[in-house]
PDB file of N, CA and C in Angstrom:
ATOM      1  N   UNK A   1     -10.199  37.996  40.551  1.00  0.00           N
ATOM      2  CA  UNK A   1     -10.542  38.952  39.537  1.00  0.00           C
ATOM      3  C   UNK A   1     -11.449  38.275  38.510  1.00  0.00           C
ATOM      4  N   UNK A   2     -12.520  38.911  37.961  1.00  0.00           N
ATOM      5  CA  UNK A   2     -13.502  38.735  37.305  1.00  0.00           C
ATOM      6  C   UNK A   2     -13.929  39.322  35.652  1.00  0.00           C
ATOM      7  N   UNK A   3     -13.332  38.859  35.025  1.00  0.00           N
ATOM      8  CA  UNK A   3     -13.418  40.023  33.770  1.00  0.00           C
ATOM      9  C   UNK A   3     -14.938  39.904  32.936  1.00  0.00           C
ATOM     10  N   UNK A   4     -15.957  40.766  33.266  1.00  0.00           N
ATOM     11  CA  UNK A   4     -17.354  39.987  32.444  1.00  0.00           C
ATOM     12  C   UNK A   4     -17.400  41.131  31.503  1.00  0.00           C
ATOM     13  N   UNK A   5     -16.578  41.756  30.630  1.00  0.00           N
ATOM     14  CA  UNK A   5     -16.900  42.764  30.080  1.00  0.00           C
ATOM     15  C   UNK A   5     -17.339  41.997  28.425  1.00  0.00           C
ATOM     16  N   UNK A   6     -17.937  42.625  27.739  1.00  0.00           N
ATOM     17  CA  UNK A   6     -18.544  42.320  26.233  1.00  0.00           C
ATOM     18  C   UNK A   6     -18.304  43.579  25.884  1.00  0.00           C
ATOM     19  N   UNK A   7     -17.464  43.319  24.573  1.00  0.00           N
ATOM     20  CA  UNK A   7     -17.101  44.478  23.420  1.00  0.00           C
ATOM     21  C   UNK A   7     -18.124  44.534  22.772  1.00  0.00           C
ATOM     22  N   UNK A   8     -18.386  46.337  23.165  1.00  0.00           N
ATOM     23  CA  UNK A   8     -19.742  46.279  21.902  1.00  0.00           C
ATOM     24  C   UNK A   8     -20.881  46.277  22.726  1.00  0.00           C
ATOM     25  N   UNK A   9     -21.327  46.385  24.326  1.00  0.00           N
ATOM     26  CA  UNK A   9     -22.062  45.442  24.969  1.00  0.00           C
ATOM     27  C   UNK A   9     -22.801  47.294  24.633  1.00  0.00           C
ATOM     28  N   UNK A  10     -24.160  47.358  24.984  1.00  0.00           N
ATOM     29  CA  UNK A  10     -24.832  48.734  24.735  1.00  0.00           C
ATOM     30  C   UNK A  10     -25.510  48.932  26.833  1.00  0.00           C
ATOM     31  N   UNK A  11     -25.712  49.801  26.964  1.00  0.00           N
ATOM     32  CA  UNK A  11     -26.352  50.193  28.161  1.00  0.00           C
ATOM     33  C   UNK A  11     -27.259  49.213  28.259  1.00  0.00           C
ATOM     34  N   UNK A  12     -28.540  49.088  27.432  1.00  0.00           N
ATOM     35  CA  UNK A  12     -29.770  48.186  27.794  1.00  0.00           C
ATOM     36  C   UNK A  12     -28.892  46.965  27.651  1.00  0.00           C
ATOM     37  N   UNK A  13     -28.267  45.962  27.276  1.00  0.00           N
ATOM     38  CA  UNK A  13     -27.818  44.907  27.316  1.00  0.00           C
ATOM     39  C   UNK A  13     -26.886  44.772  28.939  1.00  0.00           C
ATOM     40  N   UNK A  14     -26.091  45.449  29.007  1.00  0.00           N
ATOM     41  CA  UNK A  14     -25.577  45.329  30.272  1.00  0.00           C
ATOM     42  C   UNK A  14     -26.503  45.523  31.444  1.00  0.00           C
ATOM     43  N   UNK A  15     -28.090  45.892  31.757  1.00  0.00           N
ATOM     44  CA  UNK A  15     -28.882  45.896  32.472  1.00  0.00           C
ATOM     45  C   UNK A  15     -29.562  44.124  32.490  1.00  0.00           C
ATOM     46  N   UNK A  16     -29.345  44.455  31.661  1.00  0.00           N
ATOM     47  CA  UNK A  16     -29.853  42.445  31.419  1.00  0.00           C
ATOM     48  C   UNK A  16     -29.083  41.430  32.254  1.00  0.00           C
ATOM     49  N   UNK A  17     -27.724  41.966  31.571  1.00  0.00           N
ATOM     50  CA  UNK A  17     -26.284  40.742  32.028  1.00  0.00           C
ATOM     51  C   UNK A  17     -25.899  41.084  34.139  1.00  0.00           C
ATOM     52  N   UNK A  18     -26.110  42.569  34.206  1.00  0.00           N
ATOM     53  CA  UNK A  18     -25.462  42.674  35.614  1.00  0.00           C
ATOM     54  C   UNK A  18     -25.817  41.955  36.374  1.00  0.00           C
ATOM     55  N   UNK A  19     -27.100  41.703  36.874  1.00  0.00           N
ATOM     56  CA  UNK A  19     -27.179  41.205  38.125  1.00  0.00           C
ATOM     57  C   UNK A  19     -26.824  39.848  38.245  1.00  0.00           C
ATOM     58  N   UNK A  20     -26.711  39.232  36.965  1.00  0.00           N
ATOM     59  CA  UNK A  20     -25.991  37.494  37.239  1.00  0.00           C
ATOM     60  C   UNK A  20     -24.792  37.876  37.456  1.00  0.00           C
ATOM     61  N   UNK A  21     -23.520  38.432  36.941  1.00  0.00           N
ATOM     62  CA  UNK A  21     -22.387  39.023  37.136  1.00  0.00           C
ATOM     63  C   UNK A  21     -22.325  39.394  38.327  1.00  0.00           C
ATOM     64  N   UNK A  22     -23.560  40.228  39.176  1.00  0.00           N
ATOM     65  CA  UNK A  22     -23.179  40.724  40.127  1.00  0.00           C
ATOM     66  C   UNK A  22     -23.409  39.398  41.137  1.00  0.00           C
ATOM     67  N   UNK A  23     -24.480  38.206  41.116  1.00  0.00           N
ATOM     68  CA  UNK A  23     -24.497  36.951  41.924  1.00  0.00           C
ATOM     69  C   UNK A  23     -23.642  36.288  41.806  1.00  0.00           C
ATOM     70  N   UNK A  24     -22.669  36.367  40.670  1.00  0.00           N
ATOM     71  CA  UNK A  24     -21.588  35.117  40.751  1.00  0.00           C
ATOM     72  C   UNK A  24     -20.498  35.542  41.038  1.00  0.00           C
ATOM     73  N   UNK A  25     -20.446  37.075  41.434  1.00  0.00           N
ATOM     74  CA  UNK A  25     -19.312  37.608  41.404  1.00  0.00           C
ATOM     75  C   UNK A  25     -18.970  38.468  42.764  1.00  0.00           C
ATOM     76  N   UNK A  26     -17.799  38.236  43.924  1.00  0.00           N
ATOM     77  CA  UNK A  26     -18.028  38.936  45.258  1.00  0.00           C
ATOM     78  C   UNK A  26     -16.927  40.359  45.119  1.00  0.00           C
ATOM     79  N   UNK A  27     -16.990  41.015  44.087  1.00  0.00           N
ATOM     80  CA  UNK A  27     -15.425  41.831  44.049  1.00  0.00           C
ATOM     81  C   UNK A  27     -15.212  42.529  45.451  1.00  0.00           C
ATOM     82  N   UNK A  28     -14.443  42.811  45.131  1.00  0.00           N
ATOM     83  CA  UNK A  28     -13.581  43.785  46.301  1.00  0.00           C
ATOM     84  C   UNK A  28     -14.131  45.347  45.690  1.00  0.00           C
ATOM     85  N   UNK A  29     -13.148  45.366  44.461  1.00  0.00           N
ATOM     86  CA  UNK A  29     -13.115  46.671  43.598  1.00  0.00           C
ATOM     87  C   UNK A  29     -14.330  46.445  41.992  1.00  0.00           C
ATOM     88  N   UNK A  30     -15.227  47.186  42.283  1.00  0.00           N
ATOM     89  CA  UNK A  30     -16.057  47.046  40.722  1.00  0.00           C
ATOM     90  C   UNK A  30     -16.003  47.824  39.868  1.00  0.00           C
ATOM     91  N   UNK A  31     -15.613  48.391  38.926  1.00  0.00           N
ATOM     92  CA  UNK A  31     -14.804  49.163  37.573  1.00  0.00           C
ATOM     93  C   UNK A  31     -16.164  48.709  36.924  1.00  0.00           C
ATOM     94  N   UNK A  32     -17.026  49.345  36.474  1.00  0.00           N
ATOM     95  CA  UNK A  32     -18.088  49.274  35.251  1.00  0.00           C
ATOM     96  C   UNK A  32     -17.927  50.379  34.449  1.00  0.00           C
ATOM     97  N   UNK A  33     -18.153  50.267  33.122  1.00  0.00           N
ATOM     98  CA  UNK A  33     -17.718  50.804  32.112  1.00  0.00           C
ATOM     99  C   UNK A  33     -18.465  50.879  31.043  1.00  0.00           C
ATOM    100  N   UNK A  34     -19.621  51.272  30.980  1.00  0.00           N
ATOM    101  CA  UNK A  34     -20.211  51.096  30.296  1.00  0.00           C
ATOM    102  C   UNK A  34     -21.147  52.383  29.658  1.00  0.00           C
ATOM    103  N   UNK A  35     -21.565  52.134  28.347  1.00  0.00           N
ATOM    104  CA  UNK A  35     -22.516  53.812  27.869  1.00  0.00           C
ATOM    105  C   UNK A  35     -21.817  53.913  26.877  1.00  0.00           C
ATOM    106  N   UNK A  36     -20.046  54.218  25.960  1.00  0.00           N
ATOM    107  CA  UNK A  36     -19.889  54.239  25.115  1.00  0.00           C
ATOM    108  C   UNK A  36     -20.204  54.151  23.622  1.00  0.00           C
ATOM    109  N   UNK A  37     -21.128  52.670  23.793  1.00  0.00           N
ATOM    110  CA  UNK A  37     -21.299  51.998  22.605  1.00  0.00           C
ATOM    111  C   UNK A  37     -22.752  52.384  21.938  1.00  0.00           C
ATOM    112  N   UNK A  38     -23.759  52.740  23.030  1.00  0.00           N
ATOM    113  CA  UNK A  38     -24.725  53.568  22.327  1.00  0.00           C
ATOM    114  C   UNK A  38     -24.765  54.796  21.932  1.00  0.00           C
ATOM    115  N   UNK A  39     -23.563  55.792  22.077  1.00  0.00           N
ATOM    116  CA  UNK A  39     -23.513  56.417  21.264  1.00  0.00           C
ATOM    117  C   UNK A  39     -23.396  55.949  19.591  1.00  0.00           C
ATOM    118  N   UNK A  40     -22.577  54.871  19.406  1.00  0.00           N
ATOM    119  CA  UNK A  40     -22.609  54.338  17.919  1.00  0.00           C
ATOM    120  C   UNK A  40     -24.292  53.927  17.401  1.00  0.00           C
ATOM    121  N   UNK A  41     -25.159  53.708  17.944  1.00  0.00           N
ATOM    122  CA  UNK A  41     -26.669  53.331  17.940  1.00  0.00           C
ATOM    123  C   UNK A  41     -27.162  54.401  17.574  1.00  0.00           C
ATOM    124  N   UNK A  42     -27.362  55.420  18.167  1.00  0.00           N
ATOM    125  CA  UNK A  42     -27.783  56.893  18.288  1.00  0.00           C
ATOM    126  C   UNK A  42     -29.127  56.510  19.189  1.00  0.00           C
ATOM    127  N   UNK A  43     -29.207  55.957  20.371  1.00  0.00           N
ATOM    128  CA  UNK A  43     -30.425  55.703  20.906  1.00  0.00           C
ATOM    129  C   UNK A  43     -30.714  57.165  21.713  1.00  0.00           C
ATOM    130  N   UNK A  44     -31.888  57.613  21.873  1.00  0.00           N
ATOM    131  CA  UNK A  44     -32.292  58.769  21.962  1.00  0.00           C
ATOM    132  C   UNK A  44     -31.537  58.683  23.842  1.00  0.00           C
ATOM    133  N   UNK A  45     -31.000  59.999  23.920  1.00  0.00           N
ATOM    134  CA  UNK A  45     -30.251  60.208  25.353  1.00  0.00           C
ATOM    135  C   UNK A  45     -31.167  59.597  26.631  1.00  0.00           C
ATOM    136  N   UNK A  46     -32.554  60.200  26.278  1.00  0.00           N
ATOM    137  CA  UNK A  46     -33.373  59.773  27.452  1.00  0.00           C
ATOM    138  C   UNK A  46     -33.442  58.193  27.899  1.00  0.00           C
ATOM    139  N   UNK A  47     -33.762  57.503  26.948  1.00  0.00           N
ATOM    140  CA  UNK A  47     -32.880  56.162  27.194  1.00  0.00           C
ATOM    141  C   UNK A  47     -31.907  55.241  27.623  1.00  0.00           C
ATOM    142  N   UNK A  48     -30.767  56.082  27.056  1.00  0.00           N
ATOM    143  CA  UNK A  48     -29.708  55.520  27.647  1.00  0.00           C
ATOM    144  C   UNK A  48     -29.481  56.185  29.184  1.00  0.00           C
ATOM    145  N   UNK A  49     -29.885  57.544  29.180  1.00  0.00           N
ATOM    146  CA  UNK A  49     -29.655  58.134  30.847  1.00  0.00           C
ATOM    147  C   UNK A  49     -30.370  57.080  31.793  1.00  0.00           C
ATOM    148  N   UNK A  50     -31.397  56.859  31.346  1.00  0.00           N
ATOM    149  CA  UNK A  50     -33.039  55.878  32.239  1.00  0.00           C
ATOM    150  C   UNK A  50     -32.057  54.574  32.402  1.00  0.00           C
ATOM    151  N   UNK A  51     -31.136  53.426  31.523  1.00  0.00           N
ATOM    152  CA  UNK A  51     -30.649  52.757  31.860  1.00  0.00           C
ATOM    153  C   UNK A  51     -29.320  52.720  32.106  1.00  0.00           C
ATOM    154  N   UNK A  52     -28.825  53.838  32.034  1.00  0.00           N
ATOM    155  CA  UNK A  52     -27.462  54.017  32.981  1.00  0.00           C
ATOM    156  C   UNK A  52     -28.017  54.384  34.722  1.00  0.00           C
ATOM    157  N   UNK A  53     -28.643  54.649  34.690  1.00  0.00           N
ATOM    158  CA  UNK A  53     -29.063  55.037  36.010  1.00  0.00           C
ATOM    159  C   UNK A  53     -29.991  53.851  36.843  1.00  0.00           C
ATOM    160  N   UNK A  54     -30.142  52.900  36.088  1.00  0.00           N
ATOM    161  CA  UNK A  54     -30.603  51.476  36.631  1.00  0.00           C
ATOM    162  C   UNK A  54     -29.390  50.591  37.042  1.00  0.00           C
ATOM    163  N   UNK A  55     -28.297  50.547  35.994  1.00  0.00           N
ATOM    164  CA  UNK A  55     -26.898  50.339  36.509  1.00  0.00           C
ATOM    165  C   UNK A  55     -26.356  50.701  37.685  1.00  0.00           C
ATOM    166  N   UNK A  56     -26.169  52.006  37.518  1.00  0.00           N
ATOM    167  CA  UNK A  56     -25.757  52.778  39.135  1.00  0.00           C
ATOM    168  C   UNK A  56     -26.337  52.280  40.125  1.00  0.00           C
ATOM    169  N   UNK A  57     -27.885  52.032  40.030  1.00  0.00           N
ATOM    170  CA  UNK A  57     -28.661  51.322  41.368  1.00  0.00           C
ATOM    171  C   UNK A  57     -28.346  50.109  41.499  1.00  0.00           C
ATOM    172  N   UNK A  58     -28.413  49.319  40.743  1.00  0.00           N
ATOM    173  CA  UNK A  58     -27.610  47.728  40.501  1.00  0.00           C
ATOM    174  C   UNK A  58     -26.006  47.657  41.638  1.00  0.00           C
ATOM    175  N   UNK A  59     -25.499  48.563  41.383  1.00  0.00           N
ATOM    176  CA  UNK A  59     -24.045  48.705  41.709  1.00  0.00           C
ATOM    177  C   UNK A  59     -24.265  49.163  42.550  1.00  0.00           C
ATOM    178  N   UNK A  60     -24.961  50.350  43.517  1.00  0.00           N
ATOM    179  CA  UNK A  60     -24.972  51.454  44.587  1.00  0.00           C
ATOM    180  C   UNK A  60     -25.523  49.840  45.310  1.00  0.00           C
ATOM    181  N   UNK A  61     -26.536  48.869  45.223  1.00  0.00           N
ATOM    182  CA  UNK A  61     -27.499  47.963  46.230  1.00  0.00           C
ATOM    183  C   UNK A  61     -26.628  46.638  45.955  1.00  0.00           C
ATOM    184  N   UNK A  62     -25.464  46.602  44.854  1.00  0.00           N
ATOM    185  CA  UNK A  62     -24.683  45.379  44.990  1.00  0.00           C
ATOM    186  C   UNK A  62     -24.578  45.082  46.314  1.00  0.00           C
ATOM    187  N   UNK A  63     -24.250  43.411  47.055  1.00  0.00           N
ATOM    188  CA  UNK A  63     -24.047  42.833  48.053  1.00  0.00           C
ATOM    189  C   UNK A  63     -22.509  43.253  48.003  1.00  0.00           C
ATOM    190  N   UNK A  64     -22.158  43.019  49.115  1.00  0.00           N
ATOM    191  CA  UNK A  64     -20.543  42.906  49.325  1.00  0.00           C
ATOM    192  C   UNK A  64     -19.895  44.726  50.298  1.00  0.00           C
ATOM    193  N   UNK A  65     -18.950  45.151  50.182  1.00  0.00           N
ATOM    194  CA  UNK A  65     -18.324  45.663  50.279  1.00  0.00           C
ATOM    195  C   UNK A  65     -17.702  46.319  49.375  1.00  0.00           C
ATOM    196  N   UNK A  66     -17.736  46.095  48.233  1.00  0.00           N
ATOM    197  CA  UNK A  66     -17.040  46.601  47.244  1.00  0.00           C
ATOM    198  C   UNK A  66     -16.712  47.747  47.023  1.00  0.00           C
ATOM    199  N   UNK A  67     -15.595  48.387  46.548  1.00  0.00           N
ATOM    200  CA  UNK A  67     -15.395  49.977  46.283  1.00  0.00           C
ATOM    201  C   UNK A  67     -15.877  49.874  44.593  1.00  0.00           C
ATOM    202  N   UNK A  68     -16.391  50.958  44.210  1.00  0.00           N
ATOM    203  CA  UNK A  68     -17.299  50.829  42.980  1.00  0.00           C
ATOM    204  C   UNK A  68     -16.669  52.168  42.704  1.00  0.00           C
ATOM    205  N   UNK A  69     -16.738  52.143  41.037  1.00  0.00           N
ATOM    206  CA  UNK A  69     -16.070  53.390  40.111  1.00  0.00           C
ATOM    207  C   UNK A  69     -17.075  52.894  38.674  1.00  0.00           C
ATOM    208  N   UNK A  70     -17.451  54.079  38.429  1.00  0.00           N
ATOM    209  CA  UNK A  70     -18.426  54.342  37.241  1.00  0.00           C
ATOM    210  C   UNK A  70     -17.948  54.682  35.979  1.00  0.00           C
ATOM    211  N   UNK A  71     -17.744  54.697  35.197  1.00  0.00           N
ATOM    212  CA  UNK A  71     -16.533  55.392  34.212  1.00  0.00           C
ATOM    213  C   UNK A  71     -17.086  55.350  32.587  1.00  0.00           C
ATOM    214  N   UNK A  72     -16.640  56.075  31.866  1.00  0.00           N
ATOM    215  CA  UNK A  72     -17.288  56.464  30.129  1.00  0.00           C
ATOM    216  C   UNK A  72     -15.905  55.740  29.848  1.00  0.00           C
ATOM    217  N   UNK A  73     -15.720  55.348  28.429  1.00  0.00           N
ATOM    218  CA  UNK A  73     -14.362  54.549  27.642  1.00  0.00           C
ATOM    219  C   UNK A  73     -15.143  55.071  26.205  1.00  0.00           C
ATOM    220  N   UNK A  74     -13.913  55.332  25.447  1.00  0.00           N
ATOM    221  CA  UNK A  74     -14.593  54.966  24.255  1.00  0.00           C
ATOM    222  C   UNK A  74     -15.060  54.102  23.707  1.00  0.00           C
ATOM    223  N   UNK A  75     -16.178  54.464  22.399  1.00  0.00           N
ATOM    224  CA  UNK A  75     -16.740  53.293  22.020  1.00  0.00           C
ATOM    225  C   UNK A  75     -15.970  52.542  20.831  1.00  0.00           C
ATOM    226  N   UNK A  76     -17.078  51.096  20.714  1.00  0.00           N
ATOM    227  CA  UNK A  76     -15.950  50.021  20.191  1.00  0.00           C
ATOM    228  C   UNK A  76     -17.298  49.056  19.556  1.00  0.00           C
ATOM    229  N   UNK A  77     -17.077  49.037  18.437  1.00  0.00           N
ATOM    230  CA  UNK A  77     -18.020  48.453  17.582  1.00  0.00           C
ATOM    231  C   UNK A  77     -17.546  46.830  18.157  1.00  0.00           C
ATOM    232  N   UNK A  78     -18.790  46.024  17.504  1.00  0.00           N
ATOM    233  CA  UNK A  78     -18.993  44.668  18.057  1.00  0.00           C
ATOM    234  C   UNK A  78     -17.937  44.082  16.878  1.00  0.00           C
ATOM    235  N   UNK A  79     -17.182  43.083  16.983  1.00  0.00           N
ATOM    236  CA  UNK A  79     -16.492  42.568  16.145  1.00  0.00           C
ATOM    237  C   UNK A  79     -15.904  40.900  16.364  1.00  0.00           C
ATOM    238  N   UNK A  80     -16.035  40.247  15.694  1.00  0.00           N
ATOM    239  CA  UNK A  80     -15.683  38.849  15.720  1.00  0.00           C
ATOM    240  C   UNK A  80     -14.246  38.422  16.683  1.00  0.00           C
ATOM    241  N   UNK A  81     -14.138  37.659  17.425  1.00  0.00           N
ATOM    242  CA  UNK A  81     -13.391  37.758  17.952  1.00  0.00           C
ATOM    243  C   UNK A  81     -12.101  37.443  16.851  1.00  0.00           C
ATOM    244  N   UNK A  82     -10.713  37.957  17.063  1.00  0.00           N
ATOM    245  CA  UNK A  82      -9.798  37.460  16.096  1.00  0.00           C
ATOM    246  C   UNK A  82      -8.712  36.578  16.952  1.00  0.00           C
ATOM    247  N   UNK A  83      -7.894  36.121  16.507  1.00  0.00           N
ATOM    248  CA  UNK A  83      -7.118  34.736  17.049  1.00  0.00           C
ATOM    249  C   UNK A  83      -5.623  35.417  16.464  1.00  0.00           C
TER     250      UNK A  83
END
């Protein structure tokens, strides 16, 4: 199991981070979760649709076998980690 998630992470940032995640990583099951947090941005929809849908292709052409699930969460402002 692989946890690469970033609190706070926005659609265009997770287009950046996937495909190393997806080379270092062989899952079985892939849970991505992502889109929430630009709603807190207010980045214009057409945007975020254009790079949620680069994701999906990322994930639909991932290597492996994997069973893949797409999913909205609420959003979650970026915050320092606490101890």
């Amino acid at each position: 199991m692989a946890n690469e998630g970033w609190p706070g992470e926005t659609v265009a940032e997770g287009v950046s981070r996937l495909p190393f995640a997806l080379a270092v990583n062989t899952p079985e099951v892939l849970l991505l979760l992502n889109g929430a947090n630009d709603l807190l941005g207010n980045p214009s929809s057409s945007t975020t649709e254009y790079n949620a849908s680069k994701l999906r292709d990322m994930v639909r052409t991932a290597k492996g076998d994997a069973r893949r699930s797409l999913r909205r969460v609420p959003a979650r402002r970026k915050t320092a980690h606490r101890r």
